[in-house]
Protein backbone atom coordinates (compact mmCIF):
# COMPACT_ATOMS: atom_id res chain seq x y z
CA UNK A 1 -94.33 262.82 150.81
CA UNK A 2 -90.63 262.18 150.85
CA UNK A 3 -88.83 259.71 153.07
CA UNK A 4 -85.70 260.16 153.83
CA UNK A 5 -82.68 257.11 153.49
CA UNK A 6 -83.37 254.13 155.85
CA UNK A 7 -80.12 254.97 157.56
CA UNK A 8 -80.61 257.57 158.69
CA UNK A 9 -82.83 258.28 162.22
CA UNK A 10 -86.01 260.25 162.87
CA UNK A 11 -84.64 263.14 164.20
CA UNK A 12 -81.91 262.74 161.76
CA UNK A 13 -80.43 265.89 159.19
CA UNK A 14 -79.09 265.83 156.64
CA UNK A 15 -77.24 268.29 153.78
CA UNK A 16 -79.26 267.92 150.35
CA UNK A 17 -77.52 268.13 147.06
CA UNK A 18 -79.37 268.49 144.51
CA UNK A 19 -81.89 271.77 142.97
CA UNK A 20 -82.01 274.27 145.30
CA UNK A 21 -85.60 276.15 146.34
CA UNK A 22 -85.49 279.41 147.83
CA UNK A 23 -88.06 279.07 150.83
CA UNK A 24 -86.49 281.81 152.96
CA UNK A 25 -89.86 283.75 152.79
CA UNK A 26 -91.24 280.46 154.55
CA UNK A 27 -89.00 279.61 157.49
CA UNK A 28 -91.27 278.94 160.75
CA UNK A 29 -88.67 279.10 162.80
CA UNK A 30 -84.73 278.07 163.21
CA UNK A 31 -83.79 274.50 165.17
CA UNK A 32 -80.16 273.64 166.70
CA UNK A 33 -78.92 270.55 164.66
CA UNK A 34 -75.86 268.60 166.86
CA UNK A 35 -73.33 268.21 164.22
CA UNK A 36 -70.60 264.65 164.42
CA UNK A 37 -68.50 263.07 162.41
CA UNK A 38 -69.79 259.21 162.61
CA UNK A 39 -66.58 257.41 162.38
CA UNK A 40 -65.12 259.31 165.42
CA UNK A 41 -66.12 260.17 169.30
CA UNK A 42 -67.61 263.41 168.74
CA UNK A 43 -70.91 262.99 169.35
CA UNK A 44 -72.34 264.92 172.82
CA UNK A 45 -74.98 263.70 174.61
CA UNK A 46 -78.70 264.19 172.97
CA UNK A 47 -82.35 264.14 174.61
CA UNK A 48 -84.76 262.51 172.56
CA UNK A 49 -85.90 265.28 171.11
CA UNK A 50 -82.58 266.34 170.41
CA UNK A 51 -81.96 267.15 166.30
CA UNK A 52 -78.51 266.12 165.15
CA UNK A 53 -76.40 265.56 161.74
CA UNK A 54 -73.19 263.51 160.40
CA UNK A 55 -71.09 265.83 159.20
CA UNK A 56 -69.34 263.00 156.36
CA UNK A 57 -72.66 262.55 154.37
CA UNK A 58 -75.35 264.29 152.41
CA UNK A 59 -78.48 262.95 150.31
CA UNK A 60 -79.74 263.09 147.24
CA UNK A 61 -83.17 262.41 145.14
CA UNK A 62 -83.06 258.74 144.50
CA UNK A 63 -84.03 257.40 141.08
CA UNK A 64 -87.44 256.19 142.89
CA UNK A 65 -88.47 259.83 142.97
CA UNK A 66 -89.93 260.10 146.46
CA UNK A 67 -87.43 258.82 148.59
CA UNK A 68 -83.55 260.30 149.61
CA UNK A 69 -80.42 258.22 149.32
CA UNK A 70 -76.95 258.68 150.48
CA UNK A 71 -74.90 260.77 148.26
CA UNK A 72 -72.27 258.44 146.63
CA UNK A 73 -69.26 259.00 147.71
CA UNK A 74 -70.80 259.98 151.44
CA UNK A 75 -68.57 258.58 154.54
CA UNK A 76 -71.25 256.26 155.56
CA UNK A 77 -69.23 253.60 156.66
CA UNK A 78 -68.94 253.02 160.54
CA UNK A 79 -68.13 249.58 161.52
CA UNK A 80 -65.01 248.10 160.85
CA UNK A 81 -65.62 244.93 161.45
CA UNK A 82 -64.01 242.73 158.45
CA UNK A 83 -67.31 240.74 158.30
CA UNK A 84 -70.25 243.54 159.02
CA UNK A 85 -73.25 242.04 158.97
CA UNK A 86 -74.92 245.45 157.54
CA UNK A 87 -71.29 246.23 155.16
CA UNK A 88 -70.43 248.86 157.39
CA UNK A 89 -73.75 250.67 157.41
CA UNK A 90 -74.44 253.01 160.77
CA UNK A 91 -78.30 253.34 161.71
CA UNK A 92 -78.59 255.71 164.50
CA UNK A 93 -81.53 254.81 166.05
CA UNK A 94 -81.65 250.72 166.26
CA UNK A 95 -77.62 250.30 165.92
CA UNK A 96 -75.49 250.01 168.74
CA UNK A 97 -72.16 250.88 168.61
CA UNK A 98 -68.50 250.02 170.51
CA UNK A 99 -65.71 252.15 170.38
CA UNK A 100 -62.02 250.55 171.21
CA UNK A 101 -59.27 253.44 171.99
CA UNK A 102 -56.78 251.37 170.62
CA UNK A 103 -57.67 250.78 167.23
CA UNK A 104 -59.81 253.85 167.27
CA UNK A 105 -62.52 252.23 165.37
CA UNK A 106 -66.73 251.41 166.27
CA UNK A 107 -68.11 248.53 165.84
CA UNK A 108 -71.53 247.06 165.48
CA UNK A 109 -72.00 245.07 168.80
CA UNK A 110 -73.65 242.14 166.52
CA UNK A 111 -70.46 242.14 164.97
CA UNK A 112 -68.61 241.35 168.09
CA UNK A 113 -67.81 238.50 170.25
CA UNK A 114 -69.36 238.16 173.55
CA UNK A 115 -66.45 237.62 176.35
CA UNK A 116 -66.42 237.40 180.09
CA UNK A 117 -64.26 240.25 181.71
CA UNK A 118 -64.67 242.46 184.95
CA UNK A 119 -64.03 245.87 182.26
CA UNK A 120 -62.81 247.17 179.69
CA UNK A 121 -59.49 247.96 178.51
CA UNK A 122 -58.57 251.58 179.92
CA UNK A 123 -55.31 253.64 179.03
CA UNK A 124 -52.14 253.03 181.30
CA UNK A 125 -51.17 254.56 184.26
CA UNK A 126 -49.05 257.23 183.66
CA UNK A 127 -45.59 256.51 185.10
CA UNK A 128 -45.59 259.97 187.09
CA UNK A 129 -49.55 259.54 188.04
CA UNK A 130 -49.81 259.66 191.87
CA UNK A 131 -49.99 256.70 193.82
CA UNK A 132 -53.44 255.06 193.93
CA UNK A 133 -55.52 252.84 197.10
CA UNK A 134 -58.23 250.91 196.23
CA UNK A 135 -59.49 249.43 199.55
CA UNK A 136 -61.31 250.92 202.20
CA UNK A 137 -59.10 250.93 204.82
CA UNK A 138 -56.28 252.27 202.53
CA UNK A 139 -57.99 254.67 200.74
CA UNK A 140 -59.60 255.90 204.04
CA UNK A 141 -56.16 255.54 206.23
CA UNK A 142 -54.79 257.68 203.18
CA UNK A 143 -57.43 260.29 202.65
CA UNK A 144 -56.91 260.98 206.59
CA UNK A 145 -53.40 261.58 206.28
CA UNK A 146 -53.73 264.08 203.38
CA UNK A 147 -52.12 261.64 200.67
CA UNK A 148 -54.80 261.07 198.35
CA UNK A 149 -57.68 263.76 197.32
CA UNK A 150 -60.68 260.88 197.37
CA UNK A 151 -62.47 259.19 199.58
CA UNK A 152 -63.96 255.57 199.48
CA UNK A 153 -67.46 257.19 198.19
CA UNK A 154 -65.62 258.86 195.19
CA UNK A 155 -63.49 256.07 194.37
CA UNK A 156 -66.51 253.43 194.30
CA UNK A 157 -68.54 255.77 191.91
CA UNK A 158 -64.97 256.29 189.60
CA UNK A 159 -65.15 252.51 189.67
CA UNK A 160 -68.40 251.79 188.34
CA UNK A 161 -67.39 254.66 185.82
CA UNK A 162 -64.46 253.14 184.33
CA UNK A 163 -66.45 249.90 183.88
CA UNK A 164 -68.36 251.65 181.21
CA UNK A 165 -67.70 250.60 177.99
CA UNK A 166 -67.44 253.61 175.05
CA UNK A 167 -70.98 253.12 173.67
CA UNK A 168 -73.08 254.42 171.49
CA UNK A 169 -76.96 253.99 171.67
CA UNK A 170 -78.54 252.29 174.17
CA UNK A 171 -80.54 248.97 174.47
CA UNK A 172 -84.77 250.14 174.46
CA UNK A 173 -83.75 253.72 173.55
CA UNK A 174 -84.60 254.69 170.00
CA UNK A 175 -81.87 257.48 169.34
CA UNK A 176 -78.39 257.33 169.93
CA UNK A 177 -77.83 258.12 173.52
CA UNK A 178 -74.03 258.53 174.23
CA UNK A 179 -71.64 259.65 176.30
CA UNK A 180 -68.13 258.73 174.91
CA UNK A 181 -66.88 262.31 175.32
CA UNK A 182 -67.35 262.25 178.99
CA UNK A 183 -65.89 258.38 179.01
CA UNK A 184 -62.63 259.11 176.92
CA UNK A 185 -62.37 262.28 179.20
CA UNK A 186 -62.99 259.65 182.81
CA UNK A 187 -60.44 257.10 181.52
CA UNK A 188 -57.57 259.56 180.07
CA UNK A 189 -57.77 261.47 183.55
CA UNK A 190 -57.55 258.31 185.39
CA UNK A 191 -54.49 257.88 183.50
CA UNK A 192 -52.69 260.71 184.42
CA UNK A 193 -54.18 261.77 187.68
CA UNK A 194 -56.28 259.30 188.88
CA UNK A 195 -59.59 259.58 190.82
CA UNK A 196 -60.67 263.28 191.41
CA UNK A 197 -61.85 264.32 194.34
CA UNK A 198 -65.18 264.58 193.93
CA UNK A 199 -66.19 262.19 191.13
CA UNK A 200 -69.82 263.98 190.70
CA UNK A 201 -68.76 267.77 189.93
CA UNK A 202 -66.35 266.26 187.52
CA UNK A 203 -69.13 264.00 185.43
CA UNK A 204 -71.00 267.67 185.52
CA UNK A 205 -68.15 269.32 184.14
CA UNK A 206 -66.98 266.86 181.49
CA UNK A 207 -70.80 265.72 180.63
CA UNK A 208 -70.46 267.43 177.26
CA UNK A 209 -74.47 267.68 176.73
CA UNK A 210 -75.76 268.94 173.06
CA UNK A 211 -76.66 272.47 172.53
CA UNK A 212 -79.68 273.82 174.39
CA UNK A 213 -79.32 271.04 177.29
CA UNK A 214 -77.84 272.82 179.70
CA UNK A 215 -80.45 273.07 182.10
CA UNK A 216 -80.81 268.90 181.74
CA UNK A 217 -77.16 268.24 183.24
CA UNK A 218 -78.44 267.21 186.17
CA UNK A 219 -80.98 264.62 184.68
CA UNK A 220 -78.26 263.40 181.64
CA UNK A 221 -75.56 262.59 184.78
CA UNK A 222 -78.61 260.62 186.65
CA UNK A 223 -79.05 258.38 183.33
CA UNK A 224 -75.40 257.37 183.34
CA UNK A 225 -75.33 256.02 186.90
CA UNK A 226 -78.27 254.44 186.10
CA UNK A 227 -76.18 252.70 183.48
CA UNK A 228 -73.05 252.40 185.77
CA UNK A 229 -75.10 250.75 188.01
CA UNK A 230 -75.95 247.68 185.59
CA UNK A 231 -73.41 245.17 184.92
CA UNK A 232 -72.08 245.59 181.39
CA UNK A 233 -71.52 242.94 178.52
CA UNK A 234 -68.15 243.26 177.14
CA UNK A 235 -66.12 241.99 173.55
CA UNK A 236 -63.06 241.54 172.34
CA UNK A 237 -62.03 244.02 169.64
CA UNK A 238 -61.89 242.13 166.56
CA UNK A 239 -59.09 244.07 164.89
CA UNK A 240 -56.48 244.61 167.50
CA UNK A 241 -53.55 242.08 167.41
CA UNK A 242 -53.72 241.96 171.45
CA UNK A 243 -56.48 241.22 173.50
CA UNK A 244 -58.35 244.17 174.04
CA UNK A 245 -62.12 244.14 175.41
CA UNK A 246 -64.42 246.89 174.67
């Protein structure tokens, strides 16, 4: 039995280099494989069955004989954290990660500093971005006179949205559950539009689910506003020469 590099996750693939064994003759049957690049937000949101690969790294027979390592050379390294506590090292299904926009770098969140904020750092408004209302009578007063395209409902659920932090993996999940794409898509349209209309068709449209998961859009968008609905811990990005909380 062979076992694979302890970075890498259970349901974890990876591109061998190395001899090569035909064993077309002997294929059961063909599996989607989610394919991301580690050191970027790419990575669509997975079901924990869900197979998946980094794109940056491959294995090869370690010197042990029964056991895979990293290919020297791979793109391994995630956190950028000056002092990583595991050099840079990304394990999929017990590390959790924070992305900052700014610096458009992850970081280990035992890496990080713990600080007290309300959210996280979002884009600017754009300067030609309609005008926003954030209370109730003003968004409602507004909504009735046909100035703004959301009501109170939407705008309290786009709320709790933005107050997401850019995560990846979750605390008592054992894979890395993620939904970056849909959060960088949330906080770049509430820069240049602002709140959509109807908050819930537009987390369905944006959700970006892995291959084959279609069908689970429904229970995916369910899991986030579980999340959303759960008061976040936020940091300070370590690397950015302004105070910028992830």
């Amino acid at each position: 039995m062979f076992v694979v590099s302890d970075v890498m996750g259970k349901n974890e693939h990876a591109v061998y280099r190395g001899e090569t064994v035909d064993l077309a003759n002997s294929i059961a049957k063909l599996v989607h494989v989610e394919e991301f690049v580690a050191q970027t937000v790419s990575l669509h949101v997975l079901s924990e069955s869900s197979r998946y690969t980094r794109k940056n790294i491959a294995v090869v027979r370690s010197l042990e004989g029964n056991k895979y390592s990293i290919l020297p050379g791979s793109s391994d390294r995630v956190c950028k954290a000056k002092n990583c506590k595991d050099m840079g090292l990304y394990r999929p299904d017990t590390h959790i990660l924070r992305w900052c926009q700014f610096c458009r770098s992850w970081f280990h969140v035992d890496c990080l500093k713990a600080v007290l904020a309300k959210g996280p750092t979002v884009p600017k408004a754009d300067p030609h971005r309609p005008d926003q209302y954030y209370t109730a009578d003003a968004i409602a007063t507004s909504f009735a006179a046909g100035l703004i395209q959301y009501d109170h409902y939407n705008w309290t659920i786009w709320l709790n949205l933005l107050k997401l932090p850019i995560q990846r993996g979750q605390p008592g999940c054992d894979y890395p559950l993620s939904y970056e794409l849909l959060l960088v898509a949330i906080r770049a349209t509430n820069s240049a539009t602002g709140c959509p209309a109807d908050v819930r068709n537009f987390v369905l449209a944006h959700l970006s689910p892995a291959t084959g998961l279609a069908h689970q859009t429904s229970k995916l968008a369910a899991r986030l506003y579980a999340f959303s609905s759960v008061p976040s811990k936020y940091y300070r990005c370590p690397n950015c020469t302004t105070a910028v909380i992830i």
